[in-house]
Structure formats: structure tokens, C-alpha cells
PDB file of N, CA and C in Angstrom:
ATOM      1  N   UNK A   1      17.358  -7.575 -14.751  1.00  0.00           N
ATOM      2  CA  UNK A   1      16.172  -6.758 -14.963  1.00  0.00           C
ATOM      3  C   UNK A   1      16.391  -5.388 -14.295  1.00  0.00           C
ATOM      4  N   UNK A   2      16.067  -4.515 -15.067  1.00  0.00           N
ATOM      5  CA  UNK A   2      16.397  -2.999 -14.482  1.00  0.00           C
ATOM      6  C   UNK A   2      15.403  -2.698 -13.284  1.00  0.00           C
ATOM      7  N   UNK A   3      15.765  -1.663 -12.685  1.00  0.00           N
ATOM      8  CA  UNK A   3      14.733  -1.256 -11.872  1.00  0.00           C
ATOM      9  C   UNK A   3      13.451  -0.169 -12.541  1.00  0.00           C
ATOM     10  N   UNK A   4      14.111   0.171 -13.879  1.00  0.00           N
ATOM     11  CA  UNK A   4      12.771   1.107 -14.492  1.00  0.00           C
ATOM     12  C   UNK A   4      12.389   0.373 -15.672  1.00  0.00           C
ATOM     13  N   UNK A   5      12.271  -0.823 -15.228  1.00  0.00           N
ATOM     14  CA  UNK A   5      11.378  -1.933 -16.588  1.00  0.00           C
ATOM     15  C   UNK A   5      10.286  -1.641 -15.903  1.00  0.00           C
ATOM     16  N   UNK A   6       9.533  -2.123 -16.818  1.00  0.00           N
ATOM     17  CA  UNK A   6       7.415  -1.932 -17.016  1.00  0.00           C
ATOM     18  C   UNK A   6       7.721  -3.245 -15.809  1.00  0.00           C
ATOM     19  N   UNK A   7       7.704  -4.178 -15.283  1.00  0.00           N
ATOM     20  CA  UNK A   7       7.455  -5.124 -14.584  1.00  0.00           C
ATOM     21  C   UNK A   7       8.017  -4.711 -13.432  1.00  0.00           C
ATOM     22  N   UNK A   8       9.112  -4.052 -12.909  1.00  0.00           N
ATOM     23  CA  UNK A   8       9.613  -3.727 -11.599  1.00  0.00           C
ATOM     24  C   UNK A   8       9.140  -2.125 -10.912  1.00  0.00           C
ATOM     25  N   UNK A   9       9.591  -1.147 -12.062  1.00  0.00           N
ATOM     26  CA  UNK A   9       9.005   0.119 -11.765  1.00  0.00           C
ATOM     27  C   UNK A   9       7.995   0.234 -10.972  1.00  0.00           C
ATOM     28  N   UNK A  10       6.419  -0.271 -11.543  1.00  0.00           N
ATOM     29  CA  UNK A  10       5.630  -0.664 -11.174  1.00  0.00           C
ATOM     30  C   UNK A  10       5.280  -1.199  -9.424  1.00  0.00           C
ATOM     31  N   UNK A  11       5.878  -1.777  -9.314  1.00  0.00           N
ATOM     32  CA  UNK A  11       6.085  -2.217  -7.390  1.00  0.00           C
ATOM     33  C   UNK A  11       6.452  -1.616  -7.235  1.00  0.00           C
ATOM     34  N   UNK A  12       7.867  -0.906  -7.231  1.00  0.00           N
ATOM     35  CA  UNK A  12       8.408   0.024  -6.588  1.00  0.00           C
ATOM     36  C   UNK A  12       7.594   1.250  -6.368  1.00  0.00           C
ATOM     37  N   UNK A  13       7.023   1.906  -7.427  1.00  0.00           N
ATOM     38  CA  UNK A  13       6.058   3.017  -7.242  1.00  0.00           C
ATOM     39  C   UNK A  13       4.680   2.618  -6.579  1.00  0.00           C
ATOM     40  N   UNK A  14       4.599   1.206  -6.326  1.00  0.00           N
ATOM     41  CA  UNK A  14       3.139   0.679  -5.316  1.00  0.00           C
ATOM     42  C   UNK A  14       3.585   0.647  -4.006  1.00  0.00           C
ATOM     43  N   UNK A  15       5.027   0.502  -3.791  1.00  0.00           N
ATOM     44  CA  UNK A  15       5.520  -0.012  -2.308  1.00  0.00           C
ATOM     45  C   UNK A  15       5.596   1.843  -2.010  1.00  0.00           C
ATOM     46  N   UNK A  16       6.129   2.768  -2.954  1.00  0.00           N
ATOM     47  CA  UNK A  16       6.103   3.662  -1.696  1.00  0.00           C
ATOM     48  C   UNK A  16       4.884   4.561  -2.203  1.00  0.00           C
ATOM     49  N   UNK A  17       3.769   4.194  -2.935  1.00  0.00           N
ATOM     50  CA  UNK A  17       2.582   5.642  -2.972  1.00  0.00           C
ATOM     51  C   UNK A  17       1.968   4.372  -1.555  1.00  0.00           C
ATOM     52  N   UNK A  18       1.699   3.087  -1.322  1.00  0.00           N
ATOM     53  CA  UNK A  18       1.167   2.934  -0.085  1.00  0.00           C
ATOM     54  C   UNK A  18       1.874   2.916   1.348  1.00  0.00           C
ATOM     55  N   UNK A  19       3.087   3.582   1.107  1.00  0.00           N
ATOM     56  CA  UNK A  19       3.566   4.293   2.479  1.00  0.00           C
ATOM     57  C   UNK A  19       3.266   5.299   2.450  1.00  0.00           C
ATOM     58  N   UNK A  20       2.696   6.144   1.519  1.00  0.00           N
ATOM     59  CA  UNK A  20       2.150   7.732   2.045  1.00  0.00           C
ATOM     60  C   UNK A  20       1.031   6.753   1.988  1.00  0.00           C
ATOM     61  N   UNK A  21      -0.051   6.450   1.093  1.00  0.00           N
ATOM     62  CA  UNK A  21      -1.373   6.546   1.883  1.00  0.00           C
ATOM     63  C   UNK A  21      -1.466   6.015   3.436  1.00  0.00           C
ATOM     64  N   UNK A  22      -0.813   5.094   3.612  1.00  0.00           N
ATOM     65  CA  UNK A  22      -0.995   4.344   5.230  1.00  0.00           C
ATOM     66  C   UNK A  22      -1.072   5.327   6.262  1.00  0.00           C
ATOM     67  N   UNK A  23       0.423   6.093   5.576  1.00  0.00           N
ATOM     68  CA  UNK A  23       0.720   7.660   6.529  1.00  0.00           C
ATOM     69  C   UNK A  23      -0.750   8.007   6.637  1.00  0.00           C
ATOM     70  N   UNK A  24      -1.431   8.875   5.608  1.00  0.00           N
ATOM     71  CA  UNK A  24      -2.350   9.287   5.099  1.00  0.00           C
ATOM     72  C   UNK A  24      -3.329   8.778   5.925  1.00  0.00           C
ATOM     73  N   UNK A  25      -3.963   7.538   5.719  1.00  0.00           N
ATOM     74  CA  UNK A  25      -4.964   7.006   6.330  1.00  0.00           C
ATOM     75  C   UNK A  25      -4.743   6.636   8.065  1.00  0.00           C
ATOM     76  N   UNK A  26      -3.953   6.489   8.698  1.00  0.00           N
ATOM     77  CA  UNK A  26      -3.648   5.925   9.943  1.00  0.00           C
ATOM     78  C   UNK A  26      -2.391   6.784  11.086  1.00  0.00           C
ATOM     79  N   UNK A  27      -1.633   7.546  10.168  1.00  0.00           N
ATOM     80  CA  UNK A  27      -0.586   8.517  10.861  1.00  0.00           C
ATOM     81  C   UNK A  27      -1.247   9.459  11.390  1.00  0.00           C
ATOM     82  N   UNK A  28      -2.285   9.609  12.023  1.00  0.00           N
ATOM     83  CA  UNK A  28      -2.930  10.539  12.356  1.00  0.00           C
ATOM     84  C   UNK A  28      -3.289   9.843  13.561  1.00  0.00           C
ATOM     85  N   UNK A  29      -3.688   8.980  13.773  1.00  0.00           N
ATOM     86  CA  UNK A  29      -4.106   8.263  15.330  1.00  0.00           C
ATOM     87  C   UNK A  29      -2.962   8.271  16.104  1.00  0.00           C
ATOM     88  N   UNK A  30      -1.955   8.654  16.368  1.00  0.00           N
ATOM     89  CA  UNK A  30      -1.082   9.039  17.096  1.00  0.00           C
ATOM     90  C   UNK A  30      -1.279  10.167  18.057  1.00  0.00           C
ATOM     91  N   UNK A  31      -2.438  11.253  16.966  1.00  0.00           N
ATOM     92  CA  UNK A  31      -2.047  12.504  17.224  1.00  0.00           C
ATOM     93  C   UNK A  31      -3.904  12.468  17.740  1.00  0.00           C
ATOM     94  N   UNK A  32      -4.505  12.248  18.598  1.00  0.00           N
ATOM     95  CA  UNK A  32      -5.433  12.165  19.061  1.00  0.00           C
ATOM     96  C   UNK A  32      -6.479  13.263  19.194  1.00  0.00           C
ATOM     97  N   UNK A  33      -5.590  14.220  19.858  1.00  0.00           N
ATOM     98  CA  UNK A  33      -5.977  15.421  20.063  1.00  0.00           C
ATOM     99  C   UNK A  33      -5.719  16.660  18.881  1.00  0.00           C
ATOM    100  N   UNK A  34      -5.276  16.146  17.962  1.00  0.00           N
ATOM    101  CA  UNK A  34      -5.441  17.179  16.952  1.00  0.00           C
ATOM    102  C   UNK A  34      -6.638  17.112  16.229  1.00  0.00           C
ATOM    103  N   UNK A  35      -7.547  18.299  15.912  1.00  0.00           N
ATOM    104  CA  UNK A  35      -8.517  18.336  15.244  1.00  0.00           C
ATOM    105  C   UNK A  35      -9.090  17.845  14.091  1.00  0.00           C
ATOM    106  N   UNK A  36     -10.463  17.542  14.078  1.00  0.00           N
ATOM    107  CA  UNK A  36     -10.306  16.543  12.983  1.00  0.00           C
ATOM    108  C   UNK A  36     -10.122  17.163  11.577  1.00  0.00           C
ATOM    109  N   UNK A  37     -10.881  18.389  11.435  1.00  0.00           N
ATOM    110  CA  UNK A  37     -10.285  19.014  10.371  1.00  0.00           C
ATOM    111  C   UNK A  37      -8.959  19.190   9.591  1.00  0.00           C
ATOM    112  N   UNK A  38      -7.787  19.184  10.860  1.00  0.00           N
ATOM    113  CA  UNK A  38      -6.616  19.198  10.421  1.00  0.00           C
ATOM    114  C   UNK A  38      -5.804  18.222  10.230  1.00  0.00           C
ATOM    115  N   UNK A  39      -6.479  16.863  10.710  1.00  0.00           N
ATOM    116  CA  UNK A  39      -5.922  15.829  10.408  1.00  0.00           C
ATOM    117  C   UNK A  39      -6.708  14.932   8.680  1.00  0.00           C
ATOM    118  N   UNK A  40      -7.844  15.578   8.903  1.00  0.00           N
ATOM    119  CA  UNK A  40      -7.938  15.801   7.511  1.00  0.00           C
ATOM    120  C   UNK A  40      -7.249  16.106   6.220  1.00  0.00           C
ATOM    121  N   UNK A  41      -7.196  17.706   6.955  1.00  0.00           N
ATOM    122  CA  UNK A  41      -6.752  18.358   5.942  1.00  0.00           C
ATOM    123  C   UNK A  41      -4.889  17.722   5.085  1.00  0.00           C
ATOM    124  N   UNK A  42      -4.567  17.341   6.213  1.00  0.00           N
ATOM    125  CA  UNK A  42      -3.041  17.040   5.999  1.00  0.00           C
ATOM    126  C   UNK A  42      -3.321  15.602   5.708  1.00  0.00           C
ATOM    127  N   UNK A  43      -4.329  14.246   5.880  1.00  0.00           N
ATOM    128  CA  UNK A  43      -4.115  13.266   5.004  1.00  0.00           C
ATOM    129  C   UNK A  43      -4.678  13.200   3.682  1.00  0.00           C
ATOM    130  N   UNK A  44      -5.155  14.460   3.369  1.00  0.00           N
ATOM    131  CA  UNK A  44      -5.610  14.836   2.033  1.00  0.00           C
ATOM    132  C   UNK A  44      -3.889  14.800   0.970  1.00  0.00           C
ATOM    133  N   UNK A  45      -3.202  15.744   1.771  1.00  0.00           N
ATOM    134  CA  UNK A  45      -1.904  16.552   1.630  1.00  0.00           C
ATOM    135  C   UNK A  45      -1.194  15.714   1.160  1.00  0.00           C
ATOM    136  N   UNK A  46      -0.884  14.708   2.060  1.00  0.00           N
ATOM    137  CA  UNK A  46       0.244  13.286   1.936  1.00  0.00           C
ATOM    138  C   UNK A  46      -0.627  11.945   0.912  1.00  0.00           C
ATOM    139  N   UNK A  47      -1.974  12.358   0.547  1.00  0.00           N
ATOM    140  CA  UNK A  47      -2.844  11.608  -0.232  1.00  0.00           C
ATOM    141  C   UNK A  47      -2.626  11.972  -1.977  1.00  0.00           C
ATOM    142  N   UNK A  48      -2.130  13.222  -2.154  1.00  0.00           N
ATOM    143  CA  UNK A  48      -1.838  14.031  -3.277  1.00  0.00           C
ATOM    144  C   UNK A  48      -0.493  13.403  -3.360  1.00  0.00           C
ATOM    145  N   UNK A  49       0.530  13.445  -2.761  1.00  0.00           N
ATOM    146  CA  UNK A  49       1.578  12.733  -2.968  1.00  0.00           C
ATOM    147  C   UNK A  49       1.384  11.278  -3.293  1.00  0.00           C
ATOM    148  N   UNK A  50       0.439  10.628  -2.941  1.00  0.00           N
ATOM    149  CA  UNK A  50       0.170   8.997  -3.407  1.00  0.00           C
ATOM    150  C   UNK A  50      -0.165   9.041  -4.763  1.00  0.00           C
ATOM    151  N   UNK A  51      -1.053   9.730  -4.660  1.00  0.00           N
ATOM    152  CA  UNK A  51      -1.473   9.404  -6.062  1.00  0.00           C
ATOM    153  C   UNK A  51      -0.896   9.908  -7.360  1.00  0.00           C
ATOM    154  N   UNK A  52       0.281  10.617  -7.185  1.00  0.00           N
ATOM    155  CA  UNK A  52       1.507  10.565  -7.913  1.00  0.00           C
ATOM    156  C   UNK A  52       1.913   9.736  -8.449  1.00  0.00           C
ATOM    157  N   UNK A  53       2.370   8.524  -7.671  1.00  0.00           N
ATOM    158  CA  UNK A  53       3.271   7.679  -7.497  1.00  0.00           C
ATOM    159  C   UNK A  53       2.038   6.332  -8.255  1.00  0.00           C
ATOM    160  N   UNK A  54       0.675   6.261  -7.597  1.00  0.00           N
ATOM    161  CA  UNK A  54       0.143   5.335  -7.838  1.00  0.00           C
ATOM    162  C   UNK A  54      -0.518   5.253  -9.145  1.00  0.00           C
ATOM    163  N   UNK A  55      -1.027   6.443  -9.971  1.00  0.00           N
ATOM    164  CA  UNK A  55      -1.349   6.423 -11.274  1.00  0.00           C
ATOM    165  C   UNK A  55      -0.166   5.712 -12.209  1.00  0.00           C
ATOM    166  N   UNK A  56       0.785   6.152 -12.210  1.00  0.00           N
ATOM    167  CA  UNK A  56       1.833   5.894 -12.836  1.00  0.00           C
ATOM    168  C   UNK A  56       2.432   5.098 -12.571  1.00  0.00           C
ATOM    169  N   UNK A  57       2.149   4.040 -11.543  1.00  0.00           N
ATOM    170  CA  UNK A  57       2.693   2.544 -11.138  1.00  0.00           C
ATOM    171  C   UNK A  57       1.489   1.838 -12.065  1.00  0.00           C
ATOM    172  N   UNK A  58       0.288   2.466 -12.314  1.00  0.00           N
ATOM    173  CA  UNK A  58      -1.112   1.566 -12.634  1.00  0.00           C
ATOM    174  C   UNK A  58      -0.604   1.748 -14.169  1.00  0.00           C
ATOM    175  N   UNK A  59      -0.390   2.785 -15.077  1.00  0.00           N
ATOM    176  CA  UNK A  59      -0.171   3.350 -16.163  1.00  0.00           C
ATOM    177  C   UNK A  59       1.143   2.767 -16.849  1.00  0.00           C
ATOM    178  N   UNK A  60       2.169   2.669 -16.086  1.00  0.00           N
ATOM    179  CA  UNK A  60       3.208   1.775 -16.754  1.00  0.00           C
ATOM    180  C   UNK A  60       2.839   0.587 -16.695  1.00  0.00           C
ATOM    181  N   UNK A  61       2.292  -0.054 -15.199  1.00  0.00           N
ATOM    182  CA  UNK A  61       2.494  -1.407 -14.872  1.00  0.00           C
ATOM    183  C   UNK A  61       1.912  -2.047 -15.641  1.00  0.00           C
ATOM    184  N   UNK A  62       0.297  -1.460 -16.509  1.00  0.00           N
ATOM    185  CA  UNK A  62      -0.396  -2.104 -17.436  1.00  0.00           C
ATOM    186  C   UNK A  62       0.175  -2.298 -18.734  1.00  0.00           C
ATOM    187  N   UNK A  63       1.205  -2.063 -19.230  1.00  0.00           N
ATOM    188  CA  UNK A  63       1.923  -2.626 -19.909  1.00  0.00           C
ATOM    189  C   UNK A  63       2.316  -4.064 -20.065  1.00  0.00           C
ATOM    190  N   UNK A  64       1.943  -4.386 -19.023  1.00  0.00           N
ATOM    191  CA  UNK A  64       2.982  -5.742 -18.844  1.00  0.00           C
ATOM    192  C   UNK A  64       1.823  -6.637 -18.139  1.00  0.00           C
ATOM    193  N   UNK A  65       1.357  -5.645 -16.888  1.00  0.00           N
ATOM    194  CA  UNK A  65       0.028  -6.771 -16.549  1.00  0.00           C
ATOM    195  C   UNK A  65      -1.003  -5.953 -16.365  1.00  0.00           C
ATOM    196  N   UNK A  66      -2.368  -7.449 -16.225  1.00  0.00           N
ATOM    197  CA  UNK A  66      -3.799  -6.937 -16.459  1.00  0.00           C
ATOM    198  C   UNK A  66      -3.735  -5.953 -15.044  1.00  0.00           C
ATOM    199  N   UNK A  67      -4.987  -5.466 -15.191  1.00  0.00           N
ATOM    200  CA  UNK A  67      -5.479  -4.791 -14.095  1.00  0.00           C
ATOM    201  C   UNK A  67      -6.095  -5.393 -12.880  1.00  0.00           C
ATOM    202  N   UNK A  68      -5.873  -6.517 -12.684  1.00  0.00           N
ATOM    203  CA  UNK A  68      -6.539  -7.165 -12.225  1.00  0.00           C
ATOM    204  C   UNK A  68      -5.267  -7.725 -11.068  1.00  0.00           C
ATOM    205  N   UNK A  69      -4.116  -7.603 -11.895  1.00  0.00           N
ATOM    206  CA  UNK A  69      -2.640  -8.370 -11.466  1.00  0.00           C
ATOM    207  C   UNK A  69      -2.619  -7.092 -10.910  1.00  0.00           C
ATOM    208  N   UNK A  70      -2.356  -6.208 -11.385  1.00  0.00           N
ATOM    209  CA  UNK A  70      -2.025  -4.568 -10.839  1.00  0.00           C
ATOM    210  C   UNK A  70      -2.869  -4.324  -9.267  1.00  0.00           C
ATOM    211  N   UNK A  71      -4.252  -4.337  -9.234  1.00  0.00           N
ATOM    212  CA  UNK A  71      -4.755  -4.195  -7.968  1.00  0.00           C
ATOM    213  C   UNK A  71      -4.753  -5.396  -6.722  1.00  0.00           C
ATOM    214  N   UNK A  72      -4.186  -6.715  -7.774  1.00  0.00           N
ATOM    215  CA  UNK A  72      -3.558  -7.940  -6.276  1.00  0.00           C
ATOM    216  C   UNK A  72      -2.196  -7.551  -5.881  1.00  0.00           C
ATOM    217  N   UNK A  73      -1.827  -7.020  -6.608  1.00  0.00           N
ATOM    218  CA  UNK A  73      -0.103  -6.672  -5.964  1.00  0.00           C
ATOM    219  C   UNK A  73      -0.247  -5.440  -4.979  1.00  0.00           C
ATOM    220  N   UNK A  74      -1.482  -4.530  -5.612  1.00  0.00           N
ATOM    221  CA  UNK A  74      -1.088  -3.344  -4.302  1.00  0.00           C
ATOM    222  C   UNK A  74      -2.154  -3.654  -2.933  1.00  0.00           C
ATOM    223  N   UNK A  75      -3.116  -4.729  -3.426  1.00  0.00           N
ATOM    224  CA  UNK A  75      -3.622  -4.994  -1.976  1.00  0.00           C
ATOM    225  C   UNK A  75      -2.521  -6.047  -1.944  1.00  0.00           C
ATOM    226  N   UNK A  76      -1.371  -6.810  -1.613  1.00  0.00           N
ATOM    227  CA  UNK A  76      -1.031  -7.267  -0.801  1.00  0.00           C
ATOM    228  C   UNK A  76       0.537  -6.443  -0.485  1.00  0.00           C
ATOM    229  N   UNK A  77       0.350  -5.744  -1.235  1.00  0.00           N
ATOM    230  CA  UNK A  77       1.670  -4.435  -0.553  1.00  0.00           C
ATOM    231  C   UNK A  77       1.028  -3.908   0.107  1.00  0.00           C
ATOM    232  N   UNK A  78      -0.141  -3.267   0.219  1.00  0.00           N
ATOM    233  CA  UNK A  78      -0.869  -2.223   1.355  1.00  0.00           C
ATOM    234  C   UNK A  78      -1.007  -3.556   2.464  1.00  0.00           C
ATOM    235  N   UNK A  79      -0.867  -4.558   2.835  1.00  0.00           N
ATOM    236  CA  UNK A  79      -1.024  -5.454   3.684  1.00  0.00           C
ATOM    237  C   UNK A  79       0.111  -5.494   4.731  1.00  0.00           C
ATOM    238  N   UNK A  80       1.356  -5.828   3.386  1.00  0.00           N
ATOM    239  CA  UNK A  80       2.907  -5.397   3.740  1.00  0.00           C
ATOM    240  C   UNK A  80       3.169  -4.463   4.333  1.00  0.00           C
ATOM    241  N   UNK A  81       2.700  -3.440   4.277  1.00  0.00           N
ATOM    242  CA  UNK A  81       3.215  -1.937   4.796  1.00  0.00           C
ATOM    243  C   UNK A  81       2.666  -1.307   5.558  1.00  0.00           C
ATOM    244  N   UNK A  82       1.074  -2.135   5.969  1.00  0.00           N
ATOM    245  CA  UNK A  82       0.658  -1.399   7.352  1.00  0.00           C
ATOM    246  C   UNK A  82       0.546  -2.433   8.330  1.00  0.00           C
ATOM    247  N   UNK A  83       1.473  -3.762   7.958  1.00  0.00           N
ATOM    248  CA  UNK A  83       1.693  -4.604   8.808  1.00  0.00           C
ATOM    249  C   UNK A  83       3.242  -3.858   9.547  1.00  0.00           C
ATOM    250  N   UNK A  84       3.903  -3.435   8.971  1.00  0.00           N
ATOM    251  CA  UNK A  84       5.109  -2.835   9.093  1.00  0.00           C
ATOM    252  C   UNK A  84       4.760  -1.707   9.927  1.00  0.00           C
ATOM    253  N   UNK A  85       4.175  -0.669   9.454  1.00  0.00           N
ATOM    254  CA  UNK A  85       3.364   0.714   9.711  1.00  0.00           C
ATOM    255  C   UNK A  85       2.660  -0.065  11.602  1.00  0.00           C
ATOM    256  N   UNK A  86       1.833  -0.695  11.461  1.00  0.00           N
ATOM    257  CA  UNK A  86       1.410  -1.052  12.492  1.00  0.00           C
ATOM    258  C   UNK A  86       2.213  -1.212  13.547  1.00  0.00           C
ATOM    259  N   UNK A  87       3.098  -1.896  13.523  1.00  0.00           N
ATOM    260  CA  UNK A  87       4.215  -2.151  14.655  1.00  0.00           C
ATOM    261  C   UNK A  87       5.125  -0.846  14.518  1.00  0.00           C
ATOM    262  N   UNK A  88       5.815  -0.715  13.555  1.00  0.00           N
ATOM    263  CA  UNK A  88       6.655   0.119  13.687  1.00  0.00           C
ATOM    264  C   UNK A  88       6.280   1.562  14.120  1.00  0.00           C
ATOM    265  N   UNK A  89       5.405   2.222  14.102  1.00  0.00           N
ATOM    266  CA  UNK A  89       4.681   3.501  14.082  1.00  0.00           C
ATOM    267  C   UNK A  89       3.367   3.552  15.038  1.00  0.00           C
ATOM    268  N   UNK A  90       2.297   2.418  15.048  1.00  0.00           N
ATOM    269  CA  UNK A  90       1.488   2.583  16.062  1.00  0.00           C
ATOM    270  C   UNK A  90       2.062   1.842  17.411  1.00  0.00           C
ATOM    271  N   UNK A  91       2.630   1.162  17.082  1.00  0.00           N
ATOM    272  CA  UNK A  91       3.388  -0.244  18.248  1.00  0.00           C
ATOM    273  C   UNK A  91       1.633  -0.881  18.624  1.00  0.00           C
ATOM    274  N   UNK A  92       1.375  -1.629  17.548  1.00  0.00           N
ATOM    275  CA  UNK A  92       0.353  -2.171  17.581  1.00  0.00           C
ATOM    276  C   UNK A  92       0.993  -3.911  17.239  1.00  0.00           C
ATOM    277  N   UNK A  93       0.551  -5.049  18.221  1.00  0.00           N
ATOM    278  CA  UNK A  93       0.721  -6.250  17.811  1.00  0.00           C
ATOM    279  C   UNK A  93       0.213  -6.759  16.647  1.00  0.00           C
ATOM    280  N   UNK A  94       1.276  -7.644  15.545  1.00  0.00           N
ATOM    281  CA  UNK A  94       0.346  -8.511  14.730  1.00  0.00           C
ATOM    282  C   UNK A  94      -0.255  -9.429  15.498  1.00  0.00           C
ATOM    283  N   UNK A  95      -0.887 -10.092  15.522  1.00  0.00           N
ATOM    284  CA  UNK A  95      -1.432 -11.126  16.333  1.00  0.00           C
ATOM    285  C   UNK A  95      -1.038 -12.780  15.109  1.00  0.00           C
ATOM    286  N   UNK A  96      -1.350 -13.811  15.742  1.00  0.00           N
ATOM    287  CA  UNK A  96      -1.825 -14.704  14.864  1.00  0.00           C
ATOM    288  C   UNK A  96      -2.902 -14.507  13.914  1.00  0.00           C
ATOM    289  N   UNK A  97      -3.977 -14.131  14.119  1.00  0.00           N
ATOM    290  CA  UNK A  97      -5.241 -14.279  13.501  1.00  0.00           C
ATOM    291  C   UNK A  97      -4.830 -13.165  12.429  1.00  0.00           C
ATOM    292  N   UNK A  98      -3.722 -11.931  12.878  1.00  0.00           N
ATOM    293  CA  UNK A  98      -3.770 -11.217  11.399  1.00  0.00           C
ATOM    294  C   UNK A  98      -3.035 -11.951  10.335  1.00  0.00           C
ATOM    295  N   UNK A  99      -2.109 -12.723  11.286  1.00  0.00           N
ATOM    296  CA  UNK A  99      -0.614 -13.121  10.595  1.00  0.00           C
ATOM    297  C   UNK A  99      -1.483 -14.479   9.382  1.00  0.00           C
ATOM    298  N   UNK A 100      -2.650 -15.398   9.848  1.00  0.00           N
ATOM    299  CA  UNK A 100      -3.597 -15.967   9.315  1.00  0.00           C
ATOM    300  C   UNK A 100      -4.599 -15.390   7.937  1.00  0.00           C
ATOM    301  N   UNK A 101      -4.930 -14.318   8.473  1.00  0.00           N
ATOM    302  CA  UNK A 101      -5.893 -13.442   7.455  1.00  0.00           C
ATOM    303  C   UNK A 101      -4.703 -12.863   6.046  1.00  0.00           C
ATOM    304  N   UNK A 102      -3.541 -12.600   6.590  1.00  0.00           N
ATOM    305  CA  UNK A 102      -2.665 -11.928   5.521  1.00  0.00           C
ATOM    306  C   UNK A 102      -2.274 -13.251   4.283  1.00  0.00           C
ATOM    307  N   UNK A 103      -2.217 -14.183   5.672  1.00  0.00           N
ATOM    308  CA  UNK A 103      -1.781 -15.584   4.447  1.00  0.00           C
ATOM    309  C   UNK A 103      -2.641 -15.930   3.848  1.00  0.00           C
ATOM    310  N   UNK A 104      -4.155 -15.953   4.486  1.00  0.00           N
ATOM    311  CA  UNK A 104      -5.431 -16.161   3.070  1.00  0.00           C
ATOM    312  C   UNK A 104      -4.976 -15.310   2.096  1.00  0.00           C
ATOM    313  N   UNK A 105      -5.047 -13.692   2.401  1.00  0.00           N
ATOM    314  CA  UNK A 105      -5.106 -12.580   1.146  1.00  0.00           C
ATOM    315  C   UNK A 105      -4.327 -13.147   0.083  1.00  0.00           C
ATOM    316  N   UNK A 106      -2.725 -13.923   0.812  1.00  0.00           N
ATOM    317  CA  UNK A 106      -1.634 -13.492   0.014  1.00  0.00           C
ATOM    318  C   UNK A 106      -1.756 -14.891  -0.982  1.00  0.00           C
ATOM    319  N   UNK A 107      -2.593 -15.896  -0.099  1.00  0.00           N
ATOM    320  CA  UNK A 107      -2.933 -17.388  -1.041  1.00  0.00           C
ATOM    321  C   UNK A 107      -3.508 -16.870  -2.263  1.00  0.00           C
ATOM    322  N   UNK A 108      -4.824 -16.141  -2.038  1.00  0.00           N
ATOM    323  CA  UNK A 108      -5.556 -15.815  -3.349  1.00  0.00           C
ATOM    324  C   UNK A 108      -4.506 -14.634  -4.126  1.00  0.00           C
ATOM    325  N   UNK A 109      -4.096 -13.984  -3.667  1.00  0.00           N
ATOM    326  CA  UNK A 109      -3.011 -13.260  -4.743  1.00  0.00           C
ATOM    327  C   UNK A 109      -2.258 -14.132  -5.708  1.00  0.00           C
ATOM    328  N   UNK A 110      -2.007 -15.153  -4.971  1.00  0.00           N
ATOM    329  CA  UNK A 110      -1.370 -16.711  -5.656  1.00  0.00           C
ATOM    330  C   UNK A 110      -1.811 -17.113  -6.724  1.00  0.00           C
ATOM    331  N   UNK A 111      -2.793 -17.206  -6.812  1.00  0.00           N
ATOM    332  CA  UNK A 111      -3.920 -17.602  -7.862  1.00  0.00           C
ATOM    333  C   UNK A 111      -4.463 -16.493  -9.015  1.00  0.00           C
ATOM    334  N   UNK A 112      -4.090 -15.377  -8.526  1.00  0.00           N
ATOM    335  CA  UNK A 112      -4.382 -14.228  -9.795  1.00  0.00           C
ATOM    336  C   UNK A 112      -3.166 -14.550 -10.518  1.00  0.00           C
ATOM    337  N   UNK A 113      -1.813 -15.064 -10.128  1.00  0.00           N
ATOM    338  CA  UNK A 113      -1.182 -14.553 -10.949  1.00  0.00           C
ATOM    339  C   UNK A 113      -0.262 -16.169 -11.628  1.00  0.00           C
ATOM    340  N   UNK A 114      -1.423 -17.101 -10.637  1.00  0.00           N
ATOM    341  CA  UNK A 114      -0.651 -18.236 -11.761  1.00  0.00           C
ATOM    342  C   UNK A 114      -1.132 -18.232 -13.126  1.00  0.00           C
ATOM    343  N   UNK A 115      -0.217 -18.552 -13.194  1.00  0.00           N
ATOM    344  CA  UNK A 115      -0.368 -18.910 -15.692  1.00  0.00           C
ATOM    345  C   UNK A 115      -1.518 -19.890 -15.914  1.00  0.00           C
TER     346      UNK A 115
END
């Protein structure tokens, strides 16, 4: 399977438009003391770059699956990646109870996409 088939493309362009939004939404608590305006203004910035990536993961991917399959795959990639994002970038612990809550999400993702 290629990497620019309607079924793979698709993730790939979900795994990295929700590494800019995470950026976007949470790369900014690092920076405490920068204003809020400007931390605004710049997860607006890196938010324009997502949604690049994420129309056109939604736009091909529906080719192949419902919309319904399309928004369980990127909530449990946005799960993936600010579980990653979290440690790696805030040095924030998963705990059990998240490591628990991710495996509910990822159970019912289970179920959108059995046949």
C-alpha cells in the first residue's frame, strides 16, 4: 500500500496537522510570561498551518471512510501526540488514570471501525 493512497495519506496528514495544533494549543505554556496576545497571535499562526494539512486529510480520507471513521482516528491521534507532546515538551507525567482514560477512548475507537 502506498503512502499517497486515500486510506494512508489520510493519517499521515492527521498525525502531523495534530502536531502543529498541540504546538498551537499547549506550546505556549512553556512560555508563561509571554503575553497573551502574542501567544495568541502565534497559535493562530501554527493553527493556519494545521488546517492545511487537516482539510485535506478529511477531503481525501472521505474517499475511503465515513466521517465519522475520519474524526475517531484524529481524536485518537490527537491523544497520541499530546501524550507524546506532554512528556516530551511539557515533561508532564502520564499517570495511570490517563494511561486508563486513553484505553477507554481508544476501546470505543474500536467499535467505530469494526465491520
Amino acid at each position: 500500500m502506498s503512502l499517497l493512497s486515500p486510506k494512508v495519506l489520510p493519517i499521515l496528514l492527521l498525525v502531523a496537522s495534530n502536531v502543529f495544533m498541540t504546538l498551537a494549543w499547549y506550546g505556549h505554556l512553556r512560555f508563561k510570561a509571554a503575553p497573551l496576545y502574542a501567544v495568541v497571535l502565534a497559535s493562530w499562526a501554527i493553527a493556519f498551518v494545521e488546517y492545511w494539512l487537516a482539510v485535506p486529510a478529511n477531503r481525501i480520507g472521505h474517499a475511503v471512510y465515513s466521517a465519522a471513521e475520519l474524526k475517531t482516528m484524529q481524536e485518537v491521534i490527537t491523544l497520541a501526540v499530546f501524550a507524546v507532546f506532554s512528556v516530551a515538551y511539557l515533561r508532564e507525567a502520564i499517570t495511570w488514570n490517563h494511561l486508563a482514560g486513553f484505553a477507554l477512548i481508544a476501546a470505543g475507537a474500536a467499535i467505530i471501525f469494526r465491520a
